[in-house]
Every structure is written in structure tokens, then in C-alpha cells.
C-alpha atoms as a PDB file:
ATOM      1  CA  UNK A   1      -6.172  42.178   8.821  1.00  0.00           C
ATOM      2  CA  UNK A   2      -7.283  38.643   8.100  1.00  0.00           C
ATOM      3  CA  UNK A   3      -7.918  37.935   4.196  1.00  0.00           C
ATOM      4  CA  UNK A   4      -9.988  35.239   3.409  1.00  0.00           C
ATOM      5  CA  UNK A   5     -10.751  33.753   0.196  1.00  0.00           C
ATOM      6  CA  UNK A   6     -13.275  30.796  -1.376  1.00  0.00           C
ATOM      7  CA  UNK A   7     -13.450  29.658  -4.911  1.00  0.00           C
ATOM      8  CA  UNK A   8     -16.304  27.476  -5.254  1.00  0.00           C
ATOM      9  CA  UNK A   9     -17.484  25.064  -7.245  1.00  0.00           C
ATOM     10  CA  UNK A  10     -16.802  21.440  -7.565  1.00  0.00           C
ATOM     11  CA  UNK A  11     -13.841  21.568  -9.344  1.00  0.00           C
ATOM     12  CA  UNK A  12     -10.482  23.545  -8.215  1.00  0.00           C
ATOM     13  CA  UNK A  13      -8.465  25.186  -9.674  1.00  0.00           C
ATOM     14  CA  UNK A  14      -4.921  23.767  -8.516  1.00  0.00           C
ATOM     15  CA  UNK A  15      -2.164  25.825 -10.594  1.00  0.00           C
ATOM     16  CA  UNK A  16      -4.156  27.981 -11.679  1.00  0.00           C
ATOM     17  CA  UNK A  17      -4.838  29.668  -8.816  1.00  0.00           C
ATOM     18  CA  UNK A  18      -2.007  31.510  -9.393  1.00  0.00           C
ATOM     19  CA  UNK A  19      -4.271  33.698 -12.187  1.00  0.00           C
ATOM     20  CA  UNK A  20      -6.568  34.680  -9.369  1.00  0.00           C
ATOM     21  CA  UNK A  21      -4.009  35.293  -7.177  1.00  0.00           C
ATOM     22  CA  UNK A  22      -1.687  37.356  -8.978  1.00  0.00           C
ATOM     23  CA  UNK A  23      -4.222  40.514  -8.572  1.00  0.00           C
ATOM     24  CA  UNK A  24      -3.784  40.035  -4.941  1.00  0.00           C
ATOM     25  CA  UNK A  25       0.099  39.973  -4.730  1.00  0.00           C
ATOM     26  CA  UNK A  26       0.277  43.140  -7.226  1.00  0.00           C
ATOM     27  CA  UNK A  27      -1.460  44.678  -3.817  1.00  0.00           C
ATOM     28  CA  UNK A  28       0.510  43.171  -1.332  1.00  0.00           C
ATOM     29  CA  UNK A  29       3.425  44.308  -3.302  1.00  0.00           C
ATOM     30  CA  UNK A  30       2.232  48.364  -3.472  1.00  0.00           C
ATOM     31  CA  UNK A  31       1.417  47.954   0.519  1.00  0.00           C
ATOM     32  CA  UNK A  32       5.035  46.640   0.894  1.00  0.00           C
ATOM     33  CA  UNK A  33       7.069  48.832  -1.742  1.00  0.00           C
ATOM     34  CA  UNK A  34       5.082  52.451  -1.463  1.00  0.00           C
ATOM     35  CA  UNK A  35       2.322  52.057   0.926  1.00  0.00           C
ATOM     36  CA  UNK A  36      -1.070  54.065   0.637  1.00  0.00           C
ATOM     37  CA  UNK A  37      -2.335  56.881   2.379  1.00  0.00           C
ATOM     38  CA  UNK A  38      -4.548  56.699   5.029  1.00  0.00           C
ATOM     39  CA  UNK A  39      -6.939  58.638   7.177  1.00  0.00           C
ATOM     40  CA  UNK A  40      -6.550  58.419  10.837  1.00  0.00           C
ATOM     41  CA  UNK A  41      -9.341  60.260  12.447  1.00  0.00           C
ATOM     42  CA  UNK A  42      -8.480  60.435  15.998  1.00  0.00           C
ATOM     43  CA  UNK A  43      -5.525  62.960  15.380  1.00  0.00           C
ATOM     44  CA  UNK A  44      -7.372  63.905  11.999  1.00  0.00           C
ATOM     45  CA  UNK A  45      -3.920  63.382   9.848  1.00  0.00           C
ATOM     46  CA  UNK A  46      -2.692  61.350   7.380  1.00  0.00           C
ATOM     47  CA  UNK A  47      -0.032  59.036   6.885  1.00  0.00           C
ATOM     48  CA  UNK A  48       1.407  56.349   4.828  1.00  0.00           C
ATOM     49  CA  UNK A  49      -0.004  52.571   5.882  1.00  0.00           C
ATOM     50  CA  UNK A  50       2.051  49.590   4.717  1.00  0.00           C
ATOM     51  CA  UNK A  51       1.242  46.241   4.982  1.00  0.00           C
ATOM     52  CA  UNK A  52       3.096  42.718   4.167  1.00  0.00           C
ATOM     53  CA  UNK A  53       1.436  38.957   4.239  1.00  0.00           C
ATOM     54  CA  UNK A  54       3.376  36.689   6.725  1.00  0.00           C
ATOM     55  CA  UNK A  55       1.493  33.589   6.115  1.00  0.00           C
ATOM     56  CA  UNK A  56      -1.360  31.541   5.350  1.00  0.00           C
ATOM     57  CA  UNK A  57      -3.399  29.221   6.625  1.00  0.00           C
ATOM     58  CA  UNK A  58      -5.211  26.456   4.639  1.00  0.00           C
ATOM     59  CA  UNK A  59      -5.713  22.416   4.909  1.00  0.00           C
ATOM     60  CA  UNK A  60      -3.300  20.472   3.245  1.00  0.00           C
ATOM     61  CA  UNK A  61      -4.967  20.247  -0.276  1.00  0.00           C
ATOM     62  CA  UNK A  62      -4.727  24.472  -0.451  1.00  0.00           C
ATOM     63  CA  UNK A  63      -1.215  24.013   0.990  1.00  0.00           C
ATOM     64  CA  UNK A  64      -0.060  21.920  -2.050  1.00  0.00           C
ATOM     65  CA  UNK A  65      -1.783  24.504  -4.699  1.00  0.00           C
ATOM     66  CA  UNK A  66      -0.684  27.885  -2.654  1.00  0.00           C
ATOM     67  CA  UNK A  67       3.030  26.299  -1.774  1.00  0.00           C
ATOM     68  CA  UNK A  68       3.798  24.048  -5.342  1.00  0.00           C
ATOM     69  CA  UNK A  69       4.778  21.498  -2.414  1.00  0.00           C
ATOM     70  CA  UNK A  70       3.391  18.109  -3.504  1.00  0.00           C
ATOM     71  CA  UNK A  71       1.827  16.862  -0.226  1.00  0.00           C
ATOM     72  CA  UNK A  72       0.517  13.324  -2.126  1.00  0.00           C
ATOM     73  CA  UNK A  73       3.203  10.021  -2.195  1.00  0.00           C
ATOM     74  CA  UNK A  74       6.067   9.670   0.393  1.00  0.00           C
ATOM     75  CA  UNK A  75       7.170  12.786   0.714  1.00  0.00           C
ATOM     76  CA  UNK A  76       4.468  14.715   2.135  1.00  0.00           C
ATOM     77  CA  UNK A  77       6.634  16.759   5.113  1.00  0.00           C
ATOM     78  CA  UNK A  78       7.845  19.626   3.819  1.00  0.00           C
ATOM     79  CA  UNK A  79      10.355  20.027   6.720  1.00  0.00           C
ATOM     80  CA  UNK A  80      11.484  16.284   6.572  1.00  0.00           C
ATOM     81  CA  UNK A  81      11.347  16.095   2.628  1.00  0.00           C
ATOM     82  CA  UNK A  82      13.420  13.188   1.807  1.00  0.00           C
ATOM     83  CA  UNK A  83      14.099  12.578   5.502  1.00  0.00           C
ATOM     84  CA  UNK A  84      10.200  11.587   5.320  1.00  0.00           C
ATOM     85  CA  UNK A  85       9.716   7.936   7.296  1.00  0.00           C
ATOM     86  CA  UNK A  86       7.075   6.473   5.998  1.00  0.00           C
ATOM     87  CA  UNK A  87       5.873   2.679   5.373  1.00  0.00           C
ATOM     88  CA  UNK A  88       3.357   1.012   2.463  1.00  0.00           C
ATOM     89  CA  UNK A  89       0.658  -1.141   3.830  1.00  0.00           C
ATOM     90  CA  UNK A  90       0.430  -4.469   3.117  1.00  0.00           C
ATOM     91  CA  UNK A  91      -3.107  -5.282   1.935  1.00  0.00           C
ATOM     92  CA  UNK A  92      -4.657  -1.348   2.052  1.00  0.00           C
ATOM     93  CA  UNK A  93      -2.196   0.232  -0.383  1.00  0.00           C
ATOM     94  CA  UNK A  94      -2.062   3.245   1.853  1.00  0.00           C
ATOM     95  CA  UNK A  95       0.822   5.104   3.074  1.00  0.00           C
ATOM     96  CA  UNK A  96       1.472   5.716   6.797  1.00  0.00           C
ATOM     97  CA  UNK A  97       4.256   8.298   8.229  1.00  0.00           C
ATOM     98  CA  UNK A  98       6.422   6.958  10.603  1.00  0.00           C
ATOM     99  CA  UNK A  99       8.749   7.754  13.481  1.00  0.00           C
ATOM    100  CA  UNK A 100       7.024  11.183  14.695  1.00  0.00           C
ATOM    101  CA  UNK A 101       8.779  10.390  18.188  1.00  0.00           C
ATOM    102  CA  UNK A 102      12.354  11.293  16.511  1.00  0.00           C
ATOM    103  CA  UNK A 103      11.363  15.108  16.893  1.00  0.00           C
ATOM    104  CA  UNK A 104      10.624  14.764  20.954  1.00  0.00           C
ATOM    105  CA  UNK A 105      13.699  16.131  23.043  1.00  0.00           C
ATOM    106  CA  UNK A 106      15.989  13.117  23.391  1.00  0.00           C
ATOM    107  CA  UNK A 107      15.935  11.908  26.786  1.00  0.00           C
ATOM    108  CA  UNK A 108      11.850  11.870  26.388  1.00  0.00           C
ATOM    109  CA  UNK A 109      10.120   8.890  27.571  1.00  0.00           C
ATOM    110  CA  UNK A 110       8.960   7.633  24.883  1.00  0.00           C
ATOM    111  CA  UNK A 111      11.899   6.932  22.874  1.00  0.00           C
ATOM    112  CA  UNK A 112      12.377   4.127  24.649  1.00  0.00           C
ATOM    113  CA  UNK A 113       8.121   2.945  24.995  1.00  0.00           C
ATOM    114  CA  UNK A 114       8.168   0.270  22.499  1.00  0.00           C
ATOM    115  CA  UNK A 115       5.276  -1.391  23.741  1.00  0.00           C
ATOM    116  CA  UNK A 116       2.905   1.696  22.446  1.00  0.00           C
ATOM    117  CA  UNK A 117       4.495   2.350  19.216  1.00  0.00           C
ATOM    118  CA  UNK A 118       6.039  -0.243  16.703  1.00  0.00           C
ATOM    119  CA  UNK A 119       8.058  -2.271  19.184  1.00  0.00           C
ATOM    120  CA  UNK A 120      10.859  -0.499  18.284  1.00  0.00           C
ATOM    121  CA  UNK A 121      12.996   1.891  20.043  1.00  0.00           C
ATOM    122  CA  UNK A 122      13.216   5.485  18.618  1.00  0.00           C
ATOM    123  CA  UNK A 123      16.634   6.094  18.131  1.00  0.00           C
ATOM    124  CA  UNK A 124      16.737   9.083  14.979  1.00  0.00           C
ATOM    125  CA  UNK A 125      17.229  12.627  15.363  1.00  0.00           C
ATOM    126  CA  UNK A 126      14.571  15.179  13.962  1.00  0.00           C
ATOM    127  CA  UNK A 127      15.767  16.554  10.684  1.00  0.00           C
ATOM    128  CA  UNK A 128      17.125  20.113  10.769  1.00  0.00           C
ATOM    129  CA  UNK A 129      14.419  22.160   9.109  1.00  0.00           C
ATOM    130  CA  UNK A 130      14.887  23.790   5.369  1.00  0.00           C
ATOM    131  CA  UNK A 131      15.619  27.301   5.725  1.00  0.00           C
ATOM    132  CA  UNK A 132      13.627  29.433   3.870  1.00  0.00           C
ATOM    133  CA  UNK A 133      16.938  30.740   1.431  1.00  0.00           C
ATOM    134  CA  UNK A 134      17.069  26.930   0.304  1.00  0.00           C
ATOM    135  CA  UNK A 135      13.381  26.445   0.011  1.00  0.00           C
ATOM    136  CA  UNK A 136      13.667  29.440  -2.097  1.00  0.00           C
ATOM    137  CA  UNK A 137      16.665  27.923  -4.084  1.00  0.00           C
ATOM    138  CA  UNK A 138      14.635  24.874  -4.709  1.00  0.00           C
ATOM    139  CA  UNK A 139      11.841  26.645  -6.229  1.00  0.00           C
ATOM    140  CA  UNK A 140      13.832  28.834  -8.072  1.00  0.00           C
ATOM    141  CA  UNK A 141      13.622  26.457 -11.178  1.00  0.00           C
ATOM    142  CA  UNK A 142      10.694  24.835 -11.022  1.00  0.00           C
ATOM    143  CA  UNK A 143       8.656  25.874 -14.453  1.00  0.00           C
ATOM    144  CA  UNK A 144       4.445  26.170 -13.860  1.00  0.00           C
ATOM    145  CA  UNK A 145       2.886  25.221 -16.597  1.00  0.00           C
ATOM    146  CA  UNK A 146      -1.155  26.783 -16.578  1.00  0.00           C
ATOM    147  CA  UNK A 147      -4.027  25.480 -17.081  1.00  0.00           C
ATOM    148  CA  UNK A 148      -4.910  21.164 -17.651  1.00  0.00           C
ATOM    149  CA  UNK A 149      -1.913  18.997 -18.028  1.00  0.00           C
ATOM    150  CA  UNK A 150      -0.986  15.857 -18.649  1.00  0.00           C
ATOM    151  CA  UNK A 151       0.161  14.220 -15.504  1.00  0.00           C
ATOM    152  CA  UNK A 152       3.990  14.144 -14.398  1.00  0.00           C
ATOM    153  CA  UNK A 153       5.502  10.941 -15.081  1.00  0.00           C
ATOM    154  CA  UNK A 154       8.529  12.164 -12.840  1.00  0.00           C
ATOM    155  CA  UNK A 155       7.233  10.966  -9.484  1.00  0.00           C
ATOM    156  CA  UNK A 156      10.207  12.173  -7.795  1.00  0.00           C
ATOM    157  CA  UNK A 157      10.013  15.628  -8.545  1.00  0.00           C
ATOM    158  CA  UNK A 158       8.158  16.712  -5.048  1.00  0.00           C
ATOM    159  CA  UNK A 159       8.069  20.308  -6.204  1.00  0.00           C
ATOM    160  CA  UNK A 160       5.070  21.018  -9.106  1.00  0.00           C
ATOM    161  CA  UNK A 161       5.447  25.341  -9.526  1.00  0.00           C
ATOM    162  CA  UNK A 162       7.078  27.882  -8.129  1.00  0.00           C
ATOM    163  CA  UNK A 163       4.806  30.125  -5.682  1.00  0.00           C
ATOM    164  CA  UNK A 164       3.139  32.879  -6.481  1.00  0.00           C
ATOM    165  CA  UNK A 165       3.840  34.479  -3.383  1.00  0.00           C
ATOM    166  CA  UNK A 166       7.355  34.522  -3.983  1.00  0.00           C
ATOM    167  CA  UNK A 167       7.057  37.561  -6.128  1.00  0.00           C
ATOM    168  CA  UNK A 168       6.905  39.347  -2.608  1.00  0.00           C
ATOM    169  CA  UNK A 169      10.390  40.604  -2.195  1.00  0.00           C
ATOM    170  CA  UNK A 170      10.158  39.684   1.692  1.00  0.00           C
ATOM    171  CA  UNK A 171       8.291  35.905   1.237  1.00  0.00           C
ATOM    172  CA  UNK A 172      11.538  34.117   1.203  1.00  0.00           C
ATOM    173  CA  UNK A 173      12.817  35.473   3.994  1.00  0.00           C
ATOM    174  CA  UNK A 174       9.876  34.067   6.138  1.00  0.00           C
ATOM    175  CA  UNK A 175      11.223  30.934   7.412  1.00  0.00           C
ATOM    176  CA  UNK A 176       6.956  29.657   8.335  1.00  0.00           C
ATOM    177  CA  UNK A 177       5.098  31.183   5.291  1.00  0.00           C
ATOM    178  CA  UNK A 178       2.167  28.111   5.472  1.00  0.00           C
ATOM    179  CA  UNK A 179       0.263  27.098   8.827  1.00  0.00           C
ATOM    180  CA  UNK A 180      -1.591  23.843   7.933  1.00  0.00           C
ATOM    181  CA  UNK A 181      -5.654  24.146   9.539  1.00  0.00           C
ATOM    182  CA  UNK A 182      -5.734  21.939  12.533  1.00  0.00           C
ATOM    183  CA  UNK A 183      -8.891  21.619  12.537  1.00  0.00           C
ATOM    184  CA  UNK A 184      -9.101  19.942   8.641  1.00  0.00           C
ATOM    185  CA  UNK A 185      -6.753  18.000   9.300  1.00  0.00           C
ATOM    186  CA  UNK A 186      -8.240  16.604  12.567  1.00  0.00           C
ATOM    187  CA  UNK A 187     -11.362  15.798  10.680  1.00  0.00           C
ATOM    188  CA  UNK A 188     -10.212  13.791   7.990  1.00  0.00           C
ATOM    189  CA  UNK A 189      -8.177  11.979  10.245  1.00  0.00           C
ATOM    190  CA  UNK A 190     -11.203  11.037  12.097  1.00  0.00           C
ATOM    191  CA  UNK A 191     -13.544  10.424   9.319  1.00  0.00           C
ATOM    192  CA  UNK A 192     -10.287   8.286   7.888  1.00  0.00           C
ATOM    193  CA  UNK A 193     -10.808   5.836  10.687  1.00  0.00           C
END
């Protein structure tokens, strides 16, 4: 079963879509705990269906409201976090990520192409990835506050709520729980240049 869901309009709701989301996790959480009846017609019988959410998929704007990951400012990588490489721009003000070659195997080839990268040799290892018990433990403290706020003057805090979907007794045991939209991110990459 593939869920989707829109909220239009030109303004989002960020935090708050939490409120329209909480209807939808009381239901995940009856398909997971009890199940509901269903009729199978080919054997004409019923039995008990259950169902769980294993992840979502959204561009990285949806990400940052569905995860409470901040995805703006240096850390954007939620599996690199403050392992993030990134460098400021001189004269555009814009941030660019760094040092993607770090998480090819090591003996690849192009660890050692400078010429085609930033003259430099990639010598870093890929960060281990979070695993989803200390993602969990991270978020576990993080207050959401509903509704407009004034902006957080703590620019290091890369965490802005705790997830709604964590109410789902099995959502921090998923070590992927949100797949970022290809082809979104493709786009604005393209447009970007």
C-alpha cells in the first residue's frame, strides 16, 4: 500500500504537520498493535490484517518537516552530521558539500584523481552511519513547540522536534525510515545551475 499525501497552498505547514499527521499514526498504530479484520474472498474467510509504515519518501524540504532533521546550514547529512565537509563560497555566500569521494571503497580510482576534483587527494574514511537507537536517543529531548515561532537563535542545534512517527513502537528500530526523491532533488540541482 502506497500512502500519499498533499497539503496545498502556498504556505506549509512545517511543525505543524505533526497535527495532521497524528490522525494517521493513531492508524498505523491500531494496524501494528491489534490489526483489523478483513475479508478475503477467494477462500471466503476472515482474518486479522496488520500493517506497519517502513518509510517515506519526500524531497528534502518534507524530509526536514517529517524527520525534525534541519537539512539548511552545514550540517545538512543526516548520516555525516557533524562529520559534514562542506566549504563557504567566496563571493556567492553559498554552501557547497565536499569530499563525497571519502564514501567510495578505498582502493577506488578516484581517490587519487586530483585533476577532476579539488586537486586534492581523497584521503578520509566515510563516517560510520547513526544507528537508528542513537538517532532515537538524540531526539528523545528535543521539545516541538506548535504553531509560528520566533526563529532559533541556537544555530547549532541541527535537530528542531522530535518525529511524529516515533510514536510507532517499531520506527526506531528502522535503521532507513526517510528515502530522499531523486528526482526533486535532480531538478533543483539542475535549475540551480
Amino acid at each position: 500500500m502506497i500512502l500519499c499525501m498533499m497539503i496545498s497552498g502556498p504556505r506549509q505547514p512545517r511543525n505543524d504537520i505533526d497535527i495532521y499527521l497524528s490522525v494517521f499514526i493513531e492508524d498505523l498504530r491500531l494496524l501494528w498493535d491489534e490489526g483489523i479484520e478483513v475479508f478475503e474472498a477467494y477462500e471466503n474467510v476472515n482474518f486479522n490484517s496488520r500493517a506497519l509504515l517502513f518509510c517515506t519518501i519526500n524531497d528534502f524540504l518534507a524530509y526536514e518537516n517529517l524527520s525534525g532533521y534541519s537539512v539548511k546550514g552545514y550540517h545538512t547529512f543526516l548520516i555525516c552530521e557533524g562529520n559534514t565537509s562542506y566549504h563557504q563560497l567566496k563571493y556567492g555566500r553559498n554552501t557547497t558539500y565536499i569530499e563525497h569521494r571519502r564514501v567510495l571503497k578505498h582502493n577506488h580510482p578516484y581517490h587519487r584523481l586530483k585533476k577532476a576534483f579539488d586537486s586534492c587527494q581523497e584521503d578520509k574514511t566515510a563516517p560510520l552511519p547513526l544507528t537508528a537507537e542513537e538517532v532515537y536517543n538524540r531526539l528523545c529531548h528535543v521539545e516541538v513547540t506548535f504553531g509560528k515561532t520566533l526563529k532559533n537563535s541556537d544555530k547549532k542545534n541541527i535537530r528542531k522536534k522530535k518525529s511524529i512517527f516515533l510514536e510507532l513502537p517499531y520506527w526506531s528500530k528502522l535503521d532507513i525510515r526517510h528515502y530522499i526523491d531523486v528526482m526533486h532533488v535532480k531538478k533543483k540541482m539542475f535549475v540551480m545551475v
